[in-house]
Protein backbone atom coordinates (compact mmCIF):
# COMPACT_ATOMS: atom_id res chain seq x y z
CA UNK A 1 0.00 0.00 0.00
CA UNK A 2 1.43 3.13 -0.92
CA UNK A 3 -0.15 6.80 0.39
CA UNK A 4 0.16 9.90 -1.55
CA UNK A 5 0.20 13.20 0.22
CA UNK A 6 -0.64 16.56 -1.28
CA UNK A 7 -2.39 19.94 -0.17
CA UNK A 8 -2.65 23.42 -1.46
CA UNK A 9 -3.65 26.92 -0.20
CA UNK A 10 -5.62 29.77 -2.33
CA UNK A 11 -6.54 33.36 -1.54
CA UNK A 12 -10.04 34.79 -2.11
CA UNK A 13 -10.54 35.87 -5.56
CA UNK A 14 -13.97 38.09 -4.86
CA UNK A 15 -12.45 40.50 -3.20
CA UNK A 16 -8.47 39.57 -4.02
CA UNK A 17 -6.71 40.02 -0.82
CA UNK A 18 -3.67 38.34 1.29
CA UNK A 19 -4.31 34.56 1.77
CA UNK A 20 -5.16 33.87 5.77
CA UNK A 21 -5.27 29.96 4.98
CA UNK A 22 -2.04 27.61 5.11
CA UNK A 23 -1.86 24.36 3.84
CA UNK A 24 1.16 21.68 4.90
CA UNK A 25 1.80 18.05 3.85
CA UNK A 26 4.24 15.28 4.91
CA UNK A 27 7.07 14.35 2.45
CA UNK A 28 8.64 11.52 1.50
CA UNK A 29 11.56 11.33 4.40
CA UNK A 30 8.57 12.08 7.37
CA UNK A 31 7.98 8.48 9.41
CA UNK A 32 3.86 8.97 8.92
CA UNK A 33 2.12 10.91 6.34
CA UNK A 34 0.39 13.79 7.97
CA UNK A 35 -2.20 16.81 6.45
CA UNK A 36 -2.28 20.46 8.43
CA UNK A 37 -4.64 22.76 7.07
CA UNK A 38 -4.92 26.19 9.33
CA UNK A 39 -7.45 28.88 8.41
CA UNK A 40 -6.78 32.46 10.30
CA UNK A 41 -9.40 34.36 11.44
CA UNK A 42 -10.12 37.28 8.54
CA UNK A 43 -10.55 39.92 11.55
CA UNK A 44 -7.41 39.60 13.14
CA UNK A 45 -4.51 41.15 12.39
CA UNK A 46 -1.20 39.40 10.51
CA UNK A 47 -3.32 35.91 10.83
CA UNK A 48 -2.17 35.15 7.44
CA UNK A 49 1.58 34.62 9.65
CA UNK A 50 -0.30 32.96 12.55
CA UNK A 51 -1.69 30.28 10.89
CA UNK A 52 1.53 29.73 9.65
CA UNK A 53 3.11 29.54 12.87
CA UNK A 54 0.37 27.56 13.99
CA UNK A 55 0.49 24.74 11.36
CA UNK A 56 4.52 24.33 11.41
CA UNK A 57 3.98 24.47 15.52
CA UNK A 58 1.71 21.14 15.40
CA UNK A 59 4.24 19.58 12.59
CA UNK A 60 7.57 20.16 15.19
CA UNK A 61 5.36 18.48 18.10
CA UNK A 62 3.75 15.86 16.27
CA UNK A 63 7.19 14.87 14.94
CA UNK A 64 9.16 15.01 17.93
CA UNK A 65 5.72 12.88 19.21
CA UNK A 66 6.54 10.37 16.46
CA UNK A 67 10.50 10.36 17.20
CA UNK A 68 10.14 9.35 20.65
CA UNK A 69 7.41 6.73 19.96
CA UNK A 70 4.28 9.03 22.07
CA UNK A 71 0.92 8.68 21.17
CA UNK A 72 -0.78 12.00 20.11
CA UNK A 73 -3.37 13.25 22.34
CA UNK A 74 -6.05 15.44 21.16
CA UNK A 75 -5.44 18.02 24.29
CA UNK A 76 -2.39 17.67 24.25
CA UNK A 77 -1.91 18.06 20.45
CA UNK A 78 -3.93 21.27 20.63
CA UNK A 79 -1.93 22.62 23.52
CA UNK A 80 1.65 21.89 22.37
CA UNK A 81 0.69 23.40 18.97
CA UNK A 82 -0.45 27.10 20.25
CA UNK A 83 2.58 27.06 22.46
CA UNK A 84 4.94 26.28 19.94
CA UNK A 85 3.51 29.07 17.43
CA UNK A 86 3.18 31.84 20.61
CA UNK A 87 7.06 31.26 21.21
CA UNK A 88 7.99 31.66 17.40
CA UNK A 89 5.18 35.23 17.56
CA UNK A 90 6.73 36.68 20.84
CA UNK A 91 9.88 36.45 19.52
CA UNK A 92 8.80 37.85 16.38
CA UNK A 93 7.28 40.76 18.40
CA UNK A 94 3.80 40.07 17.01
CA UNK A 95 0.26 40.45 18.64
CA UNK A 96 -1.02 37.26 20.06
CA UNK A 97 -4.47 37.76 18.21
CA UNK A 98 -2.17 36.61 15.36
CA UNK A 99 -3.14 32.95 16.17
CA UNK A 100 -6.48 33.13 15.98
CA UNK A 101 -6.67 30.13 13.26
CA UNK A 102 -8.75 27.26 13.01
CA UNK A 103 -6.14 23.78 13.24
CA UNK A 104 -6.97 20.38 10.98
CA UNK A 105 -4.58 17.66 11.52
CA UNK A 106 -4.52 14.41 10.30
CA UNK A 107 -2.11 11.80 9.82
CA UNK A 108 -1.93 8.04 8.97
CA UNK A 109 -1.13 5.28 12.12
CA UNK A 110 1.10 2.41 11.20
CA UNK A 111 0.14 2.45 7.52
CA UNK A 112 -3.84 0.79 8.56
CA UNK A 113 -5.58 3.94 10.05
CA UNK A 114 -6.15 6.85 9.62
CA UNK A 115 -6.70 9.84 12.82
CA UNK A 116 -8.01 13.05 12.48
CA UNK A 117 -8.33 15.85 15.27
CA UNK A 118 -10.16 19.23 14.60
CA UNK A 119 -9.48 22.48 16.38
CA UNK A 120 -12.17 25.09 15.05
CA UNK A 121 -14.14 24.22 11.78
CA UNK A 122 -13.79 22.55 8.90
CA UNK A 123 -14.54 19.61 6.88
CA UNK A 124 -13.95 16.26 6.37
CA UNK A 125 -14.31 13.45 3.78
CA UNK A 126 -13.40 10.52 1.69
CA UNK A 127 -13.66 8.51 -1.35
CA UNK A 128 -14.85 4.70 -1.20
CA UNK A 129 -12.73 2.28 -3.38
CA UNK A 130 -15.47 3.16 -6.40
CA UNK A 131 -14.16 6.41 -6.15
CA UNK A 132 -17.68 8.10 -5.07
CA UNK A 133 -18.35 10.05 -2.10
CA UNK A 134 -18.07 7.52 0.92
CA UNK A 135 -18.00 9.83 4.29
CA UNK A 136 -18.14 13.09 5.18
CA UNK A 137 -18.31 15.81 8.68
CA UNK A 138 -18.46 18.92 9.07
CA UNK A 139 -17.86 20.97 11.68
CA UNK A 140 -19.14 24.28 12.29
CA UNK A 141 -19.73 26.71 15.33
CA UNK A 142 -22.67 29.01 16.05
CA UNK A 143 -22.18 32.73 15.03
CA UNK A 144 -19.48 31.21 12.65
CA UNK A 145 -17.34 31.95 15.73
CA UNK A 146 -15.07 29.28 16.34
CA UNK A 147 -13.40 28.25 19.64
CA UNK A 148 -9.60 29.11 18.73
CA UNK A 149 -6.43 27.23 20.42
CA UNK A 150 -5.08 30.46 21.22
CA UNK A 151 -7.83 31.37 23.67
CA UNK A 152 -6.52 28.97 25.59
CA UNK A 153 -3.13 31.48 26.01
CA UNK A 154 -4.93 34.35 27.53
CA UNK A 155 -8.06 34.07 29.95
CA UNK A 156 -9.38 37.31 29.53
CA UNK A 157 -10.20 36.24 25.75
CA UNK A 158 -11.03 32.99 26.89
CA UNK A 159 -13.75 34.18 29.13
CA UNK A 160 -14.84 36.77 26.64
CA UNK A 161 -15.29 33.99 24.22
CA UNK A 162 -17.03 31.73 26.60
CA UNK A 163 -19.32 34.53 27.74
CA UNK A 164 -20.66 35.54 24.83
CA UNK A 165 -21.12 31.79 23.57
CA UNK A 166 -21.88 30.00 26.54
CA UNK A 167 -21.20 26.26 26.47
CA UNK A 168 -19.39 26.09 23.13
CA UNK A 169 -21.96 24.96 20.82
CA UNK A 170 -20.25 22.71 17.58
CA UNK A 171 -22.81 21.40 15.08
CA UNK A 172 -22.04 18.22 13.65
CA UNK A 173 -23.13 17.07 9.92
CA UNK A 174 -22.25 13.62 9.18
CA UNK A 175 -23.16 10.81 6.55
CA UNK A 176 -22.07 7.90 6.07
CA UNK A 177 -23.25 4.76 3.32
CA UNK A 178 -26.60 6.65 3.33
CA UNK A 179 -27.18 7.42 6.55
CA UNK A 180 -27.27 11.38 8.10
CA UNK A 181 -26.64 12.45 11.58
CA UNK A 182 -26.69 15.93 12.69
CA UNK A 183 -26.02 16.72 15.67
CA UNK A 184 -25.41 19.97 18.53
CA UNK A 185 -23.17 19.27 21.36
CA UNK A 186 -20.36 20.87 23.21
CA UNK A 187 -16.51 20.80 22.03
CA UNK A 188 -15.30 17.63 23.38
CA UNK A 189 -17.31 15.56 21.15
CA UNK A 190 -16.60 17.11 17.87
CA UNK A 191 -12.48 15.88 17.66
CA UNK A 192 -11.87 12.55 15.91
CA UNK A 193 -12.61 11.24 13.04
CA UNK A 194 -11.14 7.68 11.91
CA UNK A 195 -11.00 4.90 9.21
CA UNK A 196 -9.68 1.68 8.32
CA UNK A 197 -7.38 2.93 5.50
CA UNK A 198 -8.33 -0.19 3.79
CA UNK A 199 -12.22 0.76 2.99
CA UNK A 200 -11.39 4.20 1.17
CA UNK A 201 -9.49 5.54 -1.82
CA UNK A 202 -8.89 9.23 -0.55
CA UNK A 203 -8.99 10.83 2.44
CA UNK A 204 -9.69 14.67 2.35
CA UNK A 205 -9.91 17.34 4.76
CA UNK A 206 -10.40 20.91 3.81
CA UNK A 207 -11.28 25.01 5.30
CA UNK A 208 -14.92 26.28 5.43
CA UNK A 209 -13.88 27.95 1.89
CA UNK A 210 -14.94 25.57 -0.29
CA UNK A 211 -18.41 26.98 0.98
CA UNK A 212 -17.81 30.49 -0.44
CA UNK A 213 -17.95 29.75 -4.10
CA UNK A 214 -20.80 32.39 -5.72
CA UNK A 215 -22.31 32.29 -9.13
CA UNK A 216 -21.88 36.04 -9.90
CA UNK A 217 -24.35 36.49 -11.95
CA UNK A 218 -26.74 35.32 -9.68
CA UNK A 219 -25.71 35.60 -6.36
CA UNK A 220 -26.33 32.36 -5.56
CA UNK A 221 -23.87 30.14 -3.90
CA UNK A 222 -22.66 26.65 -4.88
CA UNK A 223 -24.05 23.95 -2.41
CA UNK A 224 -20.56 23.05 -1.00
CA UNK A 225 -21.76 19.09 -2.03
CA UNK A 226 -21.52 20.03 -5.68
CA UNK A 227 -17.71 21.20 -5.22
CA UNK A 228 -16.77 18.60 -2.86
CA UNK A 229 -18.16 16.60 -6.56
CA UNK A 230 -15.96 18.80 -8.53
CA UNK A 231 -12.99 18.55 -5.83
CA UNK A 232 -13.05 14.53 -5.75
CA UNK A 233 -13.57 14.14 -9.95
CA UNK A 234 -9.25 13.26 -10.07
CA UNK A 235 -8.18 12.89 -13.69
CA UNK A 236 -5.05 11.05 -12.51
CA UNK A 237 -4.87 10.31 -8.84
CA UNK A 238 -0.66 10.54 -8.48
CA UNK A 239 1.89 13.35 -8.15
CA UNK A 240 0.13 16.51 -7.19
CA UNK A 241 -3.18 15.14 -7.56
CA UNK A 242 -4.81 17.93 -5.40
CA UNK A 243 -2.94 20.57 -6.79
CA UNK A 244 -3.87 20.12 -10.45
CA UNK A 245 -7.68 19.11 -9.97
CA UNK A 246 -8.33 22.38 -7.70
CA UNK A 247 -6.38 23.93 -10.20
CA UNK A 248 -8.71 22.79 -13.53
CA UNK A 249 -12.06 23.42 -10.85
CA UNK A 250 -10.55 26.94 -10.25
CA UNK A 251 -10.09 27.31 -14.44
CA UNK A 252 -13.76 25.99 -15.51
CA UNK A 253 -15.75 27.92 -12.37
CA UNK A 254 -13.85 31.12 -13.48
CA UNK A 255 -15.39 29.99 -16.93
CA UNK A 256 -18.78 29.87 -16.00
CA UNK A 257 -18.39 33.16 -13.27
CA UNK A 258 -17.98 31.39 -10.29
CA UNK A 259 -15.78 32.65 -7.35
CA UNK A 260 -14.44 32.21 -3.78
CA UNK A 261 -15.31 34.46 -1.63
CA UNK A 262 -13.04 32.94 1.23
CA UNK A 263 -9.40 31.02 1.05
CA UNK A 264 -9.51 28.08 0.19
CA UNK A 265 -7.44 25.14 1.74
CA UNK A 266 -7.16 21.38 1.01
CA UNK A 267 -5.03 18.60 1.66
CA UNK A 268 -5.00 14.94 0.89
CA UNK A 269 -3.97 11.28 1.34
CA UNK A 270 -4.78 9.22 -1.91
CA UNK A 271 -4.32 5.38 -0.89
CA UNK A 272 -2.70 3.45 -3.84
CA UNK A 273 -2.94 -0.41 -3.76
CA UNK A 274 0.52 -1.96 -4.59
């Protein structure tokens, strides 16, 4: 069995502006393939460079996790990754409200399963063997006001946050072979997401930007299931298989007027039978 990685990172093209998403995938001398996808808060100042620090933060821990043989802890994952990017800000000299970002991380166990942990919003899915739509979750927060890691650095945010919000409320939209389960329920439910690596063909995770994509001479919006159909239609499913099919959606939606009006990040493991 052999697992491709591959992820990319786009700006906003409705208005064109700096890109606050960041997209990071393992390579071939990393132990375990792994997918970070980090989405900065638009509001907050330089969080294009936060979610930067942020993503390369939960790399360095989950590989010195992996070096000495650890197993990774959601709370622990989460933690360890906001203090690693607040040391590399301070001594940058840059505002903490930097690293307000959303954090996806995923990564494949001993070549037979695959973990995922979510730290904001996002979404989730894969590809049966048939190539079709076989799972998918999404997460998303009331208010589209996620709980951020870096809260968790400063309580007078914290309490802010949990003040205005009350318990945290995470909605959960999952289907699976058919079946649909939605779901409202407080943040420690919402973090893992798992499978055999042997029942699917790809395994994707992406930001809440794929959701943004507007028909401008309508207004309307694309239902975010049509371009996770566009997203999943791979041409050839090697090399930078991600890269070039968001790159062709990107080509024929500009075609036809359609636009993101958010970044856009996605990564990916595609699962190649040997």
């Amino acid at each position: 069995m052999k697992i491709i990685t591959d992820c990319i990172y786009l700006p906003a093209q409705k208005p064109p502006k700096s890109c606050q998403d960041y997209t990071i995938c393992s390579g071939q001398n990393d132990k375990y393939p792994f997918l970070i996808i980090c989405d900065g808060c638009g509001s907050s100042k330089d969080s294009d460079i936060g979610a930067r620090l942020l993503a390369h933060g939960a790399k360095t821990f989950f590989n010195k996790m992996i070096k000495n043989g650890n197993e990774i802890d959601y709370k622990n994952f989460g933690l360890a990754s906001i203090v690693n990017a607040n040391g590399s800000s301070k001594f940058l000299e840059i505002e903490e409200q930097c690293l307000d970002s959303t954090l996806i991380f995923s990564y494949v166990e001993n070549n037979s399963y695959i973990r995922a942990m979510m730290f904001g919003d996002g979404i989730m899915f894969t590809t049966g063997k048939d190539g079709k739509l076989f799972q998918f979750k999404q997460i998303s927060y009331k208010g589209n006001a996620p709980h951020y890691l870096s809260y968790n650095l400063n309580q007078d945010r914290y309490s802010k946050y949990s003040d205005l919000n009350g318990p945290v409320p995470v909605n959960i939209f999952e289907c699976m072979s058919g079946n649909t389960v939605e779901l409202s329920v407080g943040l420690e439910k919402q973090i893992n997401f798992g499978n055999y690596i042997n029942l699917i063909e790809a395994f994707i995770i992406s930001s809440d930007g794929i959701e943004s994509f507007i028909d401008v001479s309508t207004g309307e919006r694309i239902p975010y299931e049509e371009v996770i159909q566009e997203i999943i239609s791979f041409k050839t499913k090697r090399g930078e298989f991600i890269k070039r099919r968001i790159r062709r959606m990107m080509e024929d939606y500009a075609k036809k007027g359609i636009y993101n009006y958010d970044d856009v990040s996605i990564a990916a493991f595609m699962i190649e039978e040997e």
